[in-house]
N, C-alpha and C. Protein backbone atom coordinates (compact mmCIF):
# COMPACT_ATOMS: atom_id res chain seq x y z
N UNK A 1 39.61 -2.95 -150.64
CA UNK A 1 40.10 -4.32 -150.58
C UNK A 1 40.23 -4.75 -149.12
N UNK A 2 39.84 -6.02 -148.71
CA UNK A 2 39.92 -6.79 -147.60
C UNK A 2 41.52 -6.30 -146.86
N UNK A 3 41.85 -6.51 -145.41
CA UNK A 3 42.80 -6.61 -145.11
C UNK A 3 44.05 -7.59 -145.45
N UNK A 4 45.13 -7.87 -145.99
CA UNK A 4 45.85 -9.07 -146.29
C UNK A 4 45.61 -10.01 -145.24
N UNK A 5 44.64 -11.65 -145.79
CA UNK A 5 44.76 -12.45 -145.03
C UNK A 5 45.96 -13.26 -145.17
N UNK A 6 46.11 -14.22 -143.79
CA UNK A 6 47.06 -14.69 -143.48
C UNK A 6 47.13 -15.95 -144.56
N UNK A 7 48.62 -16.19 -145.09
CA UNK A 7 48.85 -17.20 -146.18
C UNK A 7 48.28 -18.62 -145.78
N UNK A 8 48.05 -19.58 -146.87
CA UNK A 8 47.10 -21.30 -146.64
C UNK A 8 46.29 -21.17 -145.91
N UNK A 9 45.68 -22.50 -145.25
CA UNK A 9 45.10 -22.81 -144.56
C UNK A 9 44.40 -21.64 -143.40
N UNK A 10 45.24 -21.21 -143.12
CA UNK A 10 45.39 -19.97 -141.95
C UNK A 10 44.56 -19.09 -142.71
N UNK A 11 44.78 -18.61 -143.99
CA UNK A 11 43.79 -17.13 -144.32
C UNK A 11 42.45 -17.75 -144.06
N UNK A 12 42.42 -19.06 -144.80
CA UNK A 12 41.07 -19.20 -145.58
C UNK A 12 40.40 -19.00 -144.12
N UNK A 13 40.67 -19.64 -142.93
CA UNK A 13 39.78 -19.70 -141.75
C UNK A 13 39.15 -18.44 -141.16
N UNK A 14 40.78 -17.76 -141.58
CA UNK A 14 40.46 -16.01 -141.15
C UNK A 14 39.46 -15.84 -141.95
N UNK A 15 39.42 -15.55 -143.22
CA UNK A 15 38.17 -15.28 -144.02
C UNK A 15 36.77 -15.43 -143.84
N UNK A 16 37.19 -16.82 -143.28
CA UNK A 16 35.41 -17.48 -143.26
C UNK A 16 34.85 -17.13 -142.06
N UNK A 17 36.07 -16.74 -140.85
CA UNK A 17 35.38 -15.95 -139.68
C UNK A 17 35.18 -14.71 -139.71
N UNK A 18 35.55 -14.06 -140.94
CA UNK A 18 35.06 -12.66 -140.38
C UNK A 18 34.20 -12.51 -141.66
N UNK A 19 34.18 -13.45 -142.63
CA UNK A 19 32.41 -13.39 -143.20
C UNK A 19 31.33 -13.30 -142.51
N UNK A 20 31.71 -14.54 -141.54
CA UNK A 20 30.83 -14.95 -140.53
C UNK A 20 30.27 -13.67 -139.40
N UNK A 21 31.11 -12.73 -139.04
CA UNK A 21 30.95 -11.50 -138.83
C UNK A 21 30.31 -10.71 -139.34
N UNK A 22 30.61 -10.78 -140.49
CA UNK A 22 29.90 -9.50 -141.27
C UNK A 22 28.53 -9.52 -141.61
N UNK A 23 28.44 -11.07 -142.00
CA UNK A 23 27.04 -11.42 -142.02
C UNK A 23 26.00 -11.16 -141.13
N UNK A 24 26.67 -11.94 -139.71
CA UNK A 24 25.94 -11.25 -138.80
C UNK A 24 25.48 -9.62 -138.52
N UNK A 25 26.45 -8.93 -138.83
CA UNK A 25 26.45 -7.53 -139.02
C UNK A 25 25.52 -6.73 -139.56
N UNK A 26 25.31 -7.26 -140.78
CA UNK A 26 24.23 -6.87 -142.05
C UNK A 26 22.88 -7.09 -141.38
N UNK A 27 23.13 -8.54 -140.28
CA UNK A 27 21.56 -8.92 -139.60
C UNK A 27 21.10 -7.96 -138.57
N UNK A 28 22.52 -7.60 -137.98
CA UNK A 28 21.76 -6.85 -136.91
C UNK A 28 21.97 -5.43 -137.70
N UNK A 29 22.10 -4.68 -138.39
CA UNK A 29 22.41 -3.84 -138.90
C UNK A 29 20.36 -2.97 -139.66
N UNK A 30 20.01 -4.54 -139.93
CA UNK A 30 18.67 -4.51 -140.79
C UNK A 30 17.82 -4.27 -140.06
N UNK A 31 18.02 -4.92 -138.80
CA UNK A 31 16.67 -5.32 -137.54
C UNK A 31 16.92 -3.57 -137.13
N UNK A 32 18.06 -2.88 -137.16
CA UNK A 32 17.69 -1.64 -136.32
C UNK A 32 17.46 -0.53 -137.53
N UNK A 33 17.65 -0.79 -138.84
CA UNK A 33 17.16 0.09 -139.89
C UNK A 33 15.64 0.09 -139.55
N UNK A 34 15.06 -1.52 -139.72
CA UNK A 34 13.92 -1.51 -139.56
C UNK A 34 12.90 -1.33 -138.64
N UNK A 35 14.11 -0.76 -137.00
CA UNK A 35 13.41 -0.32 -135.86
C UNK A 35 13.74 0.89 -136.09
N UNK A 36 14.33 1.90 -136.45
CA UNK A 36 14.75 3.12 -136.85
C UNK A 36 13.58 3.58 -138.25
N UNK A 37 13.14 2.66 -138.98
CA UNK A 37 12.09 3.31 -139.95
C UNK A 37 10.87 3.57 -138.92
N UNK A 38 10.44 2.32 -138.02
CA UNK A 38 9.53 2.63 -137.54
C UNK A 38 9.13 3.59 -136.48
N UNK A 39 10.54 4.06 -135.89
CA UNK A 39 10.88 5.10 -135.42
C UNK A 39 10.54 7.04 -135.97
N UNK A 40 10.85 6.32 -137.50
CA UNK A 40 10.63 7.75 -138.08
C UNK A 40 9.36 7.79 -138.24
N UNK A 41 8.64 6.63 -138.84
CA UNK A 41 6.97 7.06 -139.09
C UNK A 41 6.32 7.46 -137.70
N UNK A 42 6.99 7.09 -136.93
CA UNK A 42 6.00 7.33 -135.65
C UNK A 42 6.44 8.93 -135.71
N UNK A 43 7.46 9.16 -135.41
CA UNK A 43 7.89 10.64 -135.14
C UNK A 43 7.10 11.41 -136.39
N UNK A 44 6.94 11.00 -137.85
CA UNK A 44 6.73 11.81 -139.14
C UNK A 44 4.82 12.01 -138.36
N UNK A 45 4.76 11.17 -137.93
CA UNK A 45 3.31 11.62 -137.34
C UNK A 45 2.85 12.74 -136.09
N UNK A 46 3.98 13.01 -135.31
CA UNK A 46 4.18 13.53 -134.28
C UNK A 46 4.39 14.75 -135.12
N UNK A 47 5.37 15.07 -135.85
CA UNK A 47 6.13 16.13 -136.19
C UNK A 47 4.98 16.71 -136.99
N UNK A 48 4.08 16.02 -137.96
CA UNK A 48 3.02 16.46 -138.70
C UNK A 48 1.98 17.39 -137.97
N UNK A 49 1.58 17.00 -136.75
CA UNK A 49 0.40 17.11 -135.86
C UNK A 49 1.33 18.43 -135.28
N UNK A 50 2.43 18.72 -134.55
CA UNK A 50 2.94 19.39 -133.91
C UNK A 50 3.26 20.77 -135.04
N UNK A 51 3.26 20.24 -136.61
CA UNK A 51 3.22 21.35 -137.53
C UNK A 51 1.40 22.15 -137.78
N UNK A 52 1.13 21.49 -137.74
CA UNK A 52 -0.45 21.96 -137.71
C UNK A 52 -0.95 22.85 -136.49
N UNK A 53 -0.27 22.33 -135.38
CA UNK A 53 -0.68 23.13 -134.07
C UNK A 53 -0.13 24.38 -134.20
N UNK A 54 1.22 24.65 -134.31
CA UNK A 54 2.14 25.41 -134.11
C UNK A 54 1.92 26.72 -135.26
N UNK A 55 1.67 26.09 -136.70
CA UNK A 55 0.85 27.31 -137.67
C UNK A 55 -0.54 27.98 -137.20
N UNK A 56 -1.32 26.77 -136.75
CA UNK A 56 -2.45 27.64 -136.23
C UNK A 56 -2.44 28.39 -135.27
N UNK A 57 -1.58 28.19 -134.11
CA UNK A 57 -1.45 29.19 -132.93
C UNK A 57 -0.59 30.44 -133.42
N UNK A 58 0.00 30.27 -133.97
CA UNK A 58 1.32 31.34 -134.96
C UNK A 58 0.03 32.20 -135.65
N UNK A 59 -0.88 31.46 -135.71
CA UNK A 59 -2.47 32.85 -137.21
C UNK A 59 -3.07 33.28 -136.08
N UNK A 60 -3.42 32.40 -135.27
CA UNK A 60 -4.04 32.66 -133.91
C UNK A 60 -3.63 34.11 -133.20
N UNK A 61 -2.59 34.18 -132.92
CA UNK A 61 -1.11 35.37 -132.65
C UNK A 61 -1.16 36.12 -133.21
N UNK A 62 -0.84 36.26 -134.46
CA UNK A 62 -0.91 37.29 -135.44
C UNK A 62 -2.34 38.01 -135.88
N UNK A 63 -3.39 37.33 -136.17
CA UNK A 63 -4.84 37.92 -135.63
C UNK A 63 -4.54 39.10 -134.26
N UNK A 64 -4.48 38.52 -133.06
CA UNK A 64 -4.46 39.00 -132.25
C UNK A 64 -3.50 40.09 -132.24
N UNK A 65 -2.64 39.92 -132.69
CA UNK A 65 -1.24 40.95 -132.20
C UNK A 65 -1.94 42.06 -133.05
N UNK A 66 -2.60 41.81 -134.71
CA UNK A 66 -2.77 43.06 -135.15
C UNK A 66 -4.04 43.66 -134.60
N UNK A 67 -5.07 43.01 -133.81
CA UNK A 67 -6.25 43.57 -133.47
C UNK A 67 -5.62 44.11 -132.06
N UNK A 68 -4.90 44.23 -131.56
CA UNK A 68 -4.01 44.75 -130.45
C UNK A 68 -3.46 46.13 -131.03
N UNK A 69 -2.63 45.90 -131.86
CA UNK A 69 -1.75 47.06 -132.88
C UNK A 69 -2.78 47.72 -132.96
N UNK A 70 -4.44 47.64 -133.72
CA UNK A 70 -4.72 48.48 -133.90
C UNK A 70 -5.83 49.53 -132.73
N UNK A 71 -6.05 48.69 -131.89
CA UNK A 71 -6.81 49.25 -130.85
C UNK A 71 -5.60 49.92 -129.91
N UNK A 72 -4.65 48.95 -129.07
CA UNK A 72 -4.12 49.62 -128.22
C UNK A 72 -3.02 50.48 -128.55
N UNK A 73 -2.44 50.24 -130.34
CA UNK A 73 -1.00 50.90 -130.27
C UNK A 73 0.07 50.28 -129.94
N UNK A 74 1.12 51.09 -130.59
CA UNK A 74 2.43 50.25 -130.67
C UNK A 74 3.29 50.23 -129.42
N UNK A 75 2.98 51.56 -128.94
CA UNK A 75 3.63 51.63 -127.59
C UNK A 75 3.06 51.04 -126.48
N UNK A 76 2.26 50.48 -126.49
CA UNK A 76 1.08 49.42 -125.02
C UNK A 76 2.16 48.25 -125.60
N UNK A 77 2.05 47.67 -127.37
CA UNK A 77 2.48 46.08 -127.15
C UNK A 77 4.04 46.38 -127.33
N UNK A 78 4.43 47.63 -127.23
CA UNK A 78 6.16 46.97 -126.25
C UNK A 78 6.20 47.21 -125.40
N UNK A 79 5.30 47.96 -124.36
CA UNK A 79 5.15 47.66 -122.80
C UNK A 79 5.26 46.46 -122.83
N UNK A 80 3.76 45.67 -123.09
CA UNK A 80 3.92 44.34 -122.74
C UNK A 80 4.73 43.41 -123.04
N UNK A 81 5.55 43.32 -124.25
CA UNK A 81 6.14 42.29 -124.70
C UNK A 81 7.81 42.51 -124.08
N UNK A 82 8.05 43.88 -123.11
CA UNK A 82 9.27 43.58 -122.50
C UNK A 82 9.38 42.80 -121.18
N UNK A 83 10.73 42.63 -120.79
CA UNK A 83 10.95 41.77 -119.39
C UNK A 83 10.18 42.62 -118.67
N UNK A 84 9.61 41.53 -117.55
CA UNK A 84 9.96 40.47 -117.21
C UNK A 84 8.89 38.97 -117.88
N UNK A 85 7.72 39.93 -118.49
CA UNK A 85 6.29 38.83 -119.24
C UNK A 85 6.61 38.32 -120.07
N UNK A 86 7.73 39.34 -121.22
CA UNK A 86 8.00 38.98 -122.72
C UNK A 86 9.18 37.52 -122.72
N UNK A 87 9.52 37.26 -121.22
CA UNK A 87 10.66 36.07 -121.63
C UNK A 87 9.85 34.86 -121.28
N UNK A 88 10.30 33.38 -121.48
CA UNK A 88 9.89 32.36 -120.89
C UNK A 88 11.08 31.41 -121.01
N UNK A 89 11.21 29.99 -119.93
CA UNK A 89 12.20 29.55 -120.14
C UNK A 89 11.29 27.93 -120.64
N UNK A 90 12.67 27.22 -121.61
CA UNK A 90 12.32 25.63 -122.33
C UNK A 90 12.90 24.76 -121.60
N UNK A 91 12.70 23.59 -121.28
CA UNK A 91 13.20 22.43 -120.56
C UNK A 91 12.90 21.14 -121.96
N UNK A 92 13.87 20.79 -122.31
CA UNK A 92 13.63 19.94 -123.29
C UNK A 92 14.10 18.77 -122.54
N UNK A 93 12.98 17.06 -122.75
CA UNK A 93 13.41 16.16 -122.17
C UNK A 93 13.97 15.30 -123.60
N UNK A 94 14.93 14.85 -123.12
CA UNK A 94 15.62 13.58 -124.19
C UNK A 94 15.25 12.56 -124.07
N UNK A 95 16.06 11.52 -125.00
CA UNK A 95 15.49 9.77 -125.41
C UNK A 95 16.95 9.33 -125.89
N UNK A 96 16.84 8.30 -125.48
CA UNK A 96 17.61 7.52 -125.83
C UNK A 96 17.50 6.12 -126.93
N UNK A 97 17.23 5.85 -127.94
CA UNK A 97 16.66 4.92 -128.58
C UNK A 97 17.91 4.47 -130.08
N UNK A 98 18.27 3.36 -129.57
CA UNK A 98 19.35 2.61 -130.24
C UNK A 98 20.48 4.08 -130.36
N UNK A 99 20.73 4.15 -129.06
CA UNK A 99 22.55 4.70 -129.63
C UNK A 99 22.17 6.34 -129.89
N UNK A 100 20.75 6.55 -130.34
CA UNK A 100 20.62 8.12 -130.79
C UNK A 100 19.76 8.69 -129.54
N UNK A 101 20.39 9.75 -129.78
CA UNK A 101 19.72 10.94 -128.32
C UNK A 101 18.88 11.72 -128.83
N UNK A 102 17.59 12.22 -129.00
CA UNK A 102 17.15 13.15 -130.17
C UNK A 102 15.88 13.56 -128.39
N UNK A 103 14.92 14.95 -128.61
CA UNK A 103 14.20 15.38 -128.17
C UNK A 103 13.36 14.64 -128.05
N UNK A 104 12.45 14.30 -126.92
CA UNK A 104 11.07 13.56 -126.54
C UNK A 104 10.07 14.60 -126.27
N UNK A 105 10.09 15.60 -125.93
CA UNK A 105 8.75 16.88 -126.00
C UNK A 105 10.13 17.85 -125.29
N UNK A 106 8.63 18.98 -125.07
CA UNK A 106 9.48 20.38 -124.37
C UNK A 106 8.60 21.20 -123.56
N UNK A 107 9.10 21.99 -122.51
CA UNK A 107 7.97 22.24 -121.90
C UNK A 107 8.44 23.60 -121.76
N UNK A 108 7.64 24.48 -121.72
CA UNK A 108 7.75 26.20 -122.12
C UNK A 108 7.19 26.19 -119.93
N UNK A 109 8.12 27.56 -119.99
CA UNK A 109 7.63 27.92 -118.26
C UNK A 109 7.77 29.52 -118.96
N UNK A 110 6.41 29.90 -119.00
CA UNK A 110 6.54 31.60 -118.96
C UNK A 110 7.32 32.40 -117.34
N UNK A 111 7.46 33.95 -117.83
CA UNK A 111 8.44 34.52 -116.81
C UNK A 111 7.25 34.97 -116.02
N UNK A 112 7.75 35.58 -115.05
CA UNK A 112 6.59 36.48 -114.05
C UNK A 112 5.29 37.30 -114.95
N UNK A 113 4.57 36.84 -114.26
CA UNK A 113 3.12 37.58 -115.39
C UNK A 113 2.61 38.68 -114.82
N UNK A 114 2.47 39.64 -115.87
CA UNK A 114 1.86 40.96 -115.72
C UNK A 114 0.37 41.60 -115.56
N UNK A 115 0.12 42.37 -114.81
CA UNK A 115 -1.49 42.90 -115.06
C UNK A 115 -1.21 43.94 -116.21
N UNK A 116 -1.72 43.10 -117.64
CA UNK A 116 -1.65 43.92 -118.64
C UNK A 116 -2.57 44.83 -118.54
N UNK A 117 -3.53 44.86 -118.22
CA UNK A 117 -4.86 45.62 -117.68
C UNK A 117 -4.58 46.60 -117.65
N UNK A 118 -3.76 46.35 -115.86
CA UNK A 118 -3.72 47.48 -115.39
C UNK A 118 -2.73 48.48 -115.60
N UNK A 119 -1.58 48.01 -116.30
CA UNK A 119 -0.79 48.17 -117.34
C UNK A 119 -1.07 49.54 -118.38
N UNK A 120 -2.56 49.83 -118.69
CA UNK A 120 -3.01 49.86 -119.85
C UNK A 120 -3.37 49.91 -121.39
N UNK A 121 -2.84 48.56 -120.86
CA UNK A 121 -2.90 47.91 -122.62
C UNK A 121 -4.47 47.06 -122.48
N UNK A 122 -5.50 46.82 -121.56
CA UNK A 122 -6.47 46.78 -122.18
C UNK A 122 -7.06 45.42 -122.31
N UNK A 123 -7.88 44.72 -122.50
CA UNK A 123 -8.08 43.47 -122.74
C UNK A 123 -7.68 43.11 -123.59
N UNK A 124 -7.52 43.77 -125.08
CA UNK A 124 -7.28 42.88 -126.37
C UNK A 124 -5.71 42.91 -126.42
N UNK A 125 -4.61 43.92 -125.39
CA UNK A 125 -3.75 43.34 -125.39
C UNK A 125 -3.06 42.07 -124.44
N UNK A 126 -4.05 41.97 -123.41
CA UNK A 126 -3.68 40.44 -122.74
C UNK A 126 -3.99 39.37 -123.52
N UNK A 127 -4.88 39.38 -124.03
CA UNK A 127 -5.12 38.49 -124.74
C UNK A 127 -4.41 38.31 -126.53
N UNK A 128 -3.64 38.83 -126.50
CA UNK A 128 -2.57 38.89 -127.68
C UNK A 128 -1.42 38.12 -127.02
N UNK A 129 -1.16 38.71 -125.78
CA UNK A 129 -0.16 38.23 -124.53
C UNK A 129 -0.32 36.87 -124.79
N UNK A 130 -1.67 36.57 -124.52
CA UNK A 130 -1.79 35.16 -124.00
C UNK A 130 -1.56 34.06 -125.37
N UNK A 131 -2.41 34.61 -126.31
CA UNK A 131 -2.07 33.83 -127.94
C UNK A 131 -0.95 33.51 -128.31
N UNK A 132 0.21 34.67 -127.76
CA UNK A 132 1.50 34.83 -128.04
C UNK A 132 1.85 33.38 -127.56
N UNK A 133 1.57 33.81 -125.77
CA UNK A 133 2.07 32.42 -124.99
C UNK A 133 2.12 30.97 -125.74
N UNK A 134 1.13 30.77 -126.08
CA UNK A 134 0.13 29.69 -126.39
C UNK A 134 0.89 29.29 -127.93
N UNK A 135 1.19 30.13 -128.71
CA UNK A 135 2.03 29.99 -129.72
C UNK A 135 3.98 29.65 -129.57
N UNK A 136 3.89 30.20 -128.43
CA UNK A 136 5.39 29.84 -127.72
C UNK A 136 5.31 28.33 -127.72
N UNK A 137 4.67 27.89 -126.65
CA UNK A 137 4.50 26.53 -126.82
C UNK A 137 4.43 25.81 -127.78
N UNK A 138 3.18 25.75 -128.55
CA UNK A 138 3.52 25.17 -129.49
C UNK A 138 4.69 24.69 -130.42
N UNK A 139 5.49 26.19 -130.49
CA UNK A 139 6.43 26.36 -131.31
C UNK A 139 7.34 25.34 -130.54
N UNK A 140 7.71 25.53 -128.95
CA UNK A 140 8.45 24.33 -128.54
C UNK A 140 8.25 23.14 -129.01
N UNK A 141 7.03 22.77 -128.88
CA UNK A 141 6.69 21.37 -129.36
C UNK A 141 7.28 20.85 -130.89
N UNK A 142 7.07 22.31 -131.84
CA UNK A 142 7.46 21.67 -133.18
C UNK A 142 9.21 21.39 -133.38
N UNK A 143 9.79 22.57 -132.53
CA UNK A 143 11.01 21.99 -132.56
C UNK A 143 11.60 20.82 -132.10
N UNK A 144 11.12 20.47 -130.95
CA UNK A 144 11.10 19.18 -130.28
C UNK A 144 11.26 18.18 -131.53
N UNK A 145 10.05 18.14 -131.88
CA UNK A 145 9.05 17.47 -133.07
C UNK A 145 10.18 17.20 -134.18
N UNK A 146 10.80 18.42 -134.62
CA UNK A 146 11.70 18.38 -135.87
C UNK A 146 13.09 18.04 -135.32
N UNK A 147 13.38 17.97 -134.52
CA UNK A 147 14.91 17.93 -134.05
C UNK A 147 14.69 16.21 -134.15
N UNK A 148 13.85 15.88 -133.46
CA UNK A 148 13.66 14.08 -133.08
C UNK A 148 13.84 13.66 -134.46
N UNK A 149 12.51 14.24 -135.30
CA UNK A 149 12.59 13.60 -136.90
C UNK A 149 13.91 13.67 -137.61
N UNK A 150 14.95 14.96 -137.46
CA UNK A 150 15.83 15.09 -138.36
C UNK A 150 16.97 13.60 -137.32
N UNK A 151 17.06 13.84 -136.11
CA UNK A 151 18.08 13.30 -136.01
C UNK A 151 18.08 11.19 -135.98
N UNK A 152 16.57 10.83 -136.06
CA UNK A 152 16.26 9.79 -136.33
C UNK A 152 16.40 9.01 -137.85
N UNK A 153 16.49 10.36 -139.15
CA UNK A 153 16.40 10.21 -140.65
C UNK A 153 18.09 9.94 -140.31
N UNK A 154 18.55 10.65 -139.77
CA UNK A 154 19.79 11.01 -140.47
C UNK A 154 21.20 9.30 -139.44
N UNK A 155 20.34 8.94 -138.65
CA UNK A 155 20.89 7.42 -138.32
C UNK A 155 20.19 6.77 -139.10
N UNK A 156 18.89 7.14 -139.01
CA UNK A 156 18.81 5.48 -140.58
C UNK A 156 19.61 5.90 -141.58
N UNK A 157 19.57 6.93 -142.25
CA UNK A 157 20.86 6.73 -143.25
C UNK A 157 21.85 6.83 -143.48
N UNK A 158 22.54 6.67 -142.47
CA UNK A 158 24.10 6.64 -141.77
C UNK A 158 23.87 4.97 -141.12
N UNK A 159 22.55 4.40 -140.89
CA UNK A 159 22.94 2.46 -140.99
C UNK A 159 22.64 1.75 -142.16
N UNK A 160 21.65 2.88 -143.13
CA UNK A 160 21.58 2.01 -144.20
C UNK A 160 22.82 2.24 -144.89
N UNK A 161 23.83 3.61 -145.13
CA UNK A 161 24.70 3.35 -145.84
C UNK A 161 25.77 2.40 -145.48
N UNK A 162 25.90 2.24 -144.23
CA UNK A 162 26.78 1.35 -143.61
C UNK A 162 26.45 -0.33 -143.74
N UNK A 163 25.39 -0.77 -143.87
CA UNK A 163 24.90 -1.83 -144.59
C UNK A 163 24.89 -1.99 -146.11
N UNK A 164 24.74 -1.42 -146.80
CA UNK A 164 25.25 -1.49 -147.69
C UNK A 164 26.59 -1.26 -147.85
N UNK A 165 27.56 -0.82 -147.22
CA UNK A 165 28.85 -0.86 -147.63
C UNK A 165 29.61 -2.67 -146.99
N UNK A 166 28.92 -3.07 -146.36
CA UNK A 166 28.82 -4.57 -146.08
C UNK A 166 28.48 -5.62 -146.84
N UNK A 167 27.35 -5.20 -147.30
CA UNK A 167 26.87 -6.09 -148.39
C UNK A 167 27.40 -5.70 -149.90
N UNK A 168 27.60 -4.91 -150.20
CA UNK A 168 27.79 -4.75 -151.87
C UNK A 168 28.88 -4.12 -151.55
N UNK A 169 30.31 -4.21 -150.97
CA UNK A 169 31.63 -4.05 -150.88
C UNK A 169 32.63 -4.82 -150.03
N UNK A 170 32.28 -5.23 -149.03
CA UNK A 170 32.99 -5.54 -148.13
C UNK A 170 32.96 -6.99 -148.13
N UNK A 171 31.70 -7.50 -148.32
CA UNK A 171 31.63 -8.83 -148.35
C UNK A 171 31.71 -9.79 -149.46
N UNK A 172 31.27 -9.14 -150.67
CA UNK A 172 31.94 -9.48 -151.65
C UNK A 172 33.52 -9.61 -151.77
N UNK A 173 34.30 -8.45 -151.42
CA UNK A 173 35.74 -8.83 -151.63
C UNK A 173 36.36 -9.44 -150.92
N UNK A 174 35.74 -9.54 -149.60
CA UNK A 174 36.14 -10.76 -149.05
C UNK A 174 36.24 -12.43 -149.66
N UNK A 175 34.61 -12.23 -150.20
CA UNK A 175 34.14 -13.93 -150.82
C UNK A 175 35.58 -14.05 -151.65
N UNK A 176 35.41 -12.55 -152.83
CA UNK A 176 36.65 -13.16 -154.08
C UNK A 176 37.97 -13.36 -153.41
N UNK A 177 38.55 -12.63 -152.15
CA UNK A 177 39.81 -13.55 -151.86
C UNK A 177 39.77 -14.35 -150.97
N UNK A 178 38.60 -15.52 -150.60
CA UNK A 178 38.27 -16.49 -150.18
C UNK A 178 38.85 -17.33 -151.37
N UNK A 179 37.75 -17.07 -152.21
CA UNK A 179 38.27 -17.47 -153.95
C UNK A 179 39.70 -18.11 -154.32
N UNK A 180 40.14 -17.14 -153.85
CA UNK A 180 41.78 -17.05 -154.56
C UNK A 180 41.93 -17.76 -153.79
N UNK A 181 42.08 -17.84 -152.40
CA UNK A 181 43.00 -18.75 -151.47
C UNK A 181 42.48 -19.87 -151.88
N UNK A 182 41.20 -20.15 -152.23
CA UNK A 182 40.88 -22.16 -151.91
C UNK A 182 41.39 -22.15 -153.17
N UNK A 183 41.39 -21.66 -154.62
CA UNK A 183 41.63 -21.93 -155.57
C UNK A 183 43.60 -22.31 -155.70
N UNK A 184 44.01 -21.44 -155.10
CA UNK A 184 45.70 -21.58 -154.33
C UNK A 184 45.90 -22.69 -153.70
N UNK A 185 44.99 -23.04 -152.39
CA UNK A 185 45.47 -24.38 -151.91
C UNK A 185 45.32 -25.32 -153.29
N UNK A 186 43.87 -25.31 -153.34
CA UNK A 186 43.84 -27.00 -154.55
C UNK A 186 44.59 -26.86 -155.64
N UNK A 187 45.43 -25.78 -155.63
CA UNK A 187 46.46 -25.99 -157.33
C UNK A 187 47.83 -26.65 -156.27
N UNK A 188 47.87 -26.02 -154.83
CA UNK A 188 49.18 -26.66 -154.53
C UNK A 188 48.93 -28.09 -154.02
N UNK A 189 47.61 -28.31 -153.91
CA UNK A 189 47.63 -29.88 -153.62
C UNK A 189 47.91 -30.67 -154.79
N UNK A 190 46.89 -30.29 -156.15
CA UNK A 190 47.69 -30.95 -157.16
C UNK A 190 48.88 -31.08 -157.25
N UNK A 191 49.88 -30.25 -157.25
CA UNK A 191 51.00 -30.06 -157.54
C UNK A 191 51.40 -31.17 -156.54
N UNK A 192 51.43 -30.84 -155.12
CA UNK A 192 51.46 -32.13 -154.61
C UNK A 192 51.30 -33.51 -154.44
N UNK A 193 49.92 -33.77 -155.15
CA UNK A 193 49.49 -34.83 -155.71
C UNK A 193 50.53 -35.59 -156.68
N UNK A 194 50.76 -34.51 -157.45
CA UNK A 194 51.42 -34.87 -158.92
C UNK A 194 53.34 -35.33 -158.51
N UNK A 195 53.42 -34.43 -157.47
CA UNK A 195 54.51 -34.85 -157.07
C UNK A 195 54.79 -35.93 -156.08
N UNK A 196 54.42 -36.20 -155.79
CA UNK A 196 53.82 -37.97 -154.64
C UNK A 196 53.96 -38.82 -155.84
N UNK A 197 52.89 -38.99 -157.07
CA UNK A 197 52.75 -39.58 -157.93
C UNK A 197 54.14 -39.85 -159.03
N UNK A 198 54.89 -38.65 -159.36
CA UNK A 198 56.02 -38.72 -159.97
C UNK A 198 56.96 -39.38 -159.45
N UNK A 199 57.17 -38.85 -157.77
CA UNK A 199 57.81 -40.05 -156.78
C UNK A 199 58.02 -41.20 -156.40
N UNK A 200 56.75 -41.97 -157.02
CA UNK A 200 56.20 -43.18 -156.48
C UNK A 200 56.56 -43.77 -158.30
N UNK A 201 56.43 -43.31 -159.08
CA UNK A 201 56.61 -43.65 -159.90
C UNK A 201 57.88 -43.95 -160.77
N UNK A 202 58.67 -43.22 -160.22
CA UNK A 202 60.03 -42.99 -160.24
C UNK A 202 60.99 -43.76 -159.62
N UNK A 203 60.14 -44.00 -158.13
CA UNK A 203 60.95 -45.73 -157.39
C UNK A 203 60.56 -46.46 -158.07
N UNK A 204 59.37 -46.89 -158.60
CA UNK A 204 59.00 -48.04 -159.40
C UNK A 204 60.36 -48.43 -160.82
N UNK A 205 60.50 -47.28 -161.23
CA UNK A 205 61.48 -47.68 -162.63
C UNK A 205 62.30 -47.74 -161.90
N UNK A 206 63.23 -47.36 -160.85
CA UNK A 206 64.27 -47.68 -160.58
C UNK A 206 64.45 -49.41 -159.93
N UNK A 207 63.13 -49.58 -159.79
CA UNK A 207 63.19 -51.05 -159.57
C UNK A 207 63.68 -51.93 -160.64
């Protein structure tokens, strides 16, 4: 229910100004649902493309890692895959777009690189190394990718529910005790009316 507006004359104005509010509300409320949808299709396209990359470099990897496993052995690929080659660091850049902060890409910086070679793990384990890499990335990208999409879904529907709680609650119960009040004044104007009239009518017989 509406807040108690102020009694006569006085509510009804309150009322009709903060209809007047709300209405507006619902307007701008729509224009950024409907910049926030177009927000998500753009991202649902990003996030799609960045899922496709990120599986194929992930088969890409795994090819490799087992044609590694089986030529060089298990003990060459945890040589290689410990510090200082096996780490890399993420730099994720942000966005700002209506009020929400969500990921704009990410950028992978591998750690100091090794002569797997000479290492001897061999060619087919640098090049597992490197697939790996290459799948790192990616994988940045998809999180990027999914963090943007989830946190863009989840304001459109945190403004669409909030628009709708404007339109099919808030503004309605406002209208009905708009209702009541004008329906309140014009019974006390009759009454007034009627009493002017009884008045006037009443000096008359006493004439």
């Amino acid at each position: 229910m509406p807040r108690r507006a102020p009694p006569g004359r006085a509510g009804r104005l309150w009322l009709v100004r903060r209809l007047e509010v709300a209405r507006r509300g619902v307007e701008v409320l729509d224009q950024k649902r409907q910049t926030l949808l177009r927000e998500q299709q753009r991202l649902s396209g990003i996030l799609a493309a960045a899922t496709r990359e990120w599986e194929a470099k992930a088969r890409v990897a795994t090819e490799w890692n087992d044609r590694a496993l089986a030529i060089a052995g298990e003990r060459r690929l945890r040589l290689a895959a410990s510090p200082p080659s096996g780490r890399c660091d993420v730099a994720v850049e942000w966005r700002n777009a209506l009020g929400t902060v969500f990921p704009a890409g990410a950028s992978v910086y591998p750690g100091p690189s090794q002569d797997l070679v000479a290492l001897g793990g061999g060619s087919v384990v640098a090049l597992a190394a490197r697939a790996h890499a290459d799948a790192a990335v990616a994988a940045a990208h998809y999180a990027a990718a999914r963090a943007a999409h989830e946190a863009i879904e989840a304001e459109l529907a945190a403004t669409a529910r909030r628009q709708r709680a404007i339109e099919r609650r808030w503004i309605p119960e406002h209208e009905a005790e708009l209702r009541r009040i004008a329906l309140t004044l014009d019974e006390r104007e009759r009454e007034d009316i009627a009493r002017v009239k009884w008045a006037v009518d009443a000096r008359g017989d006493r004439r």
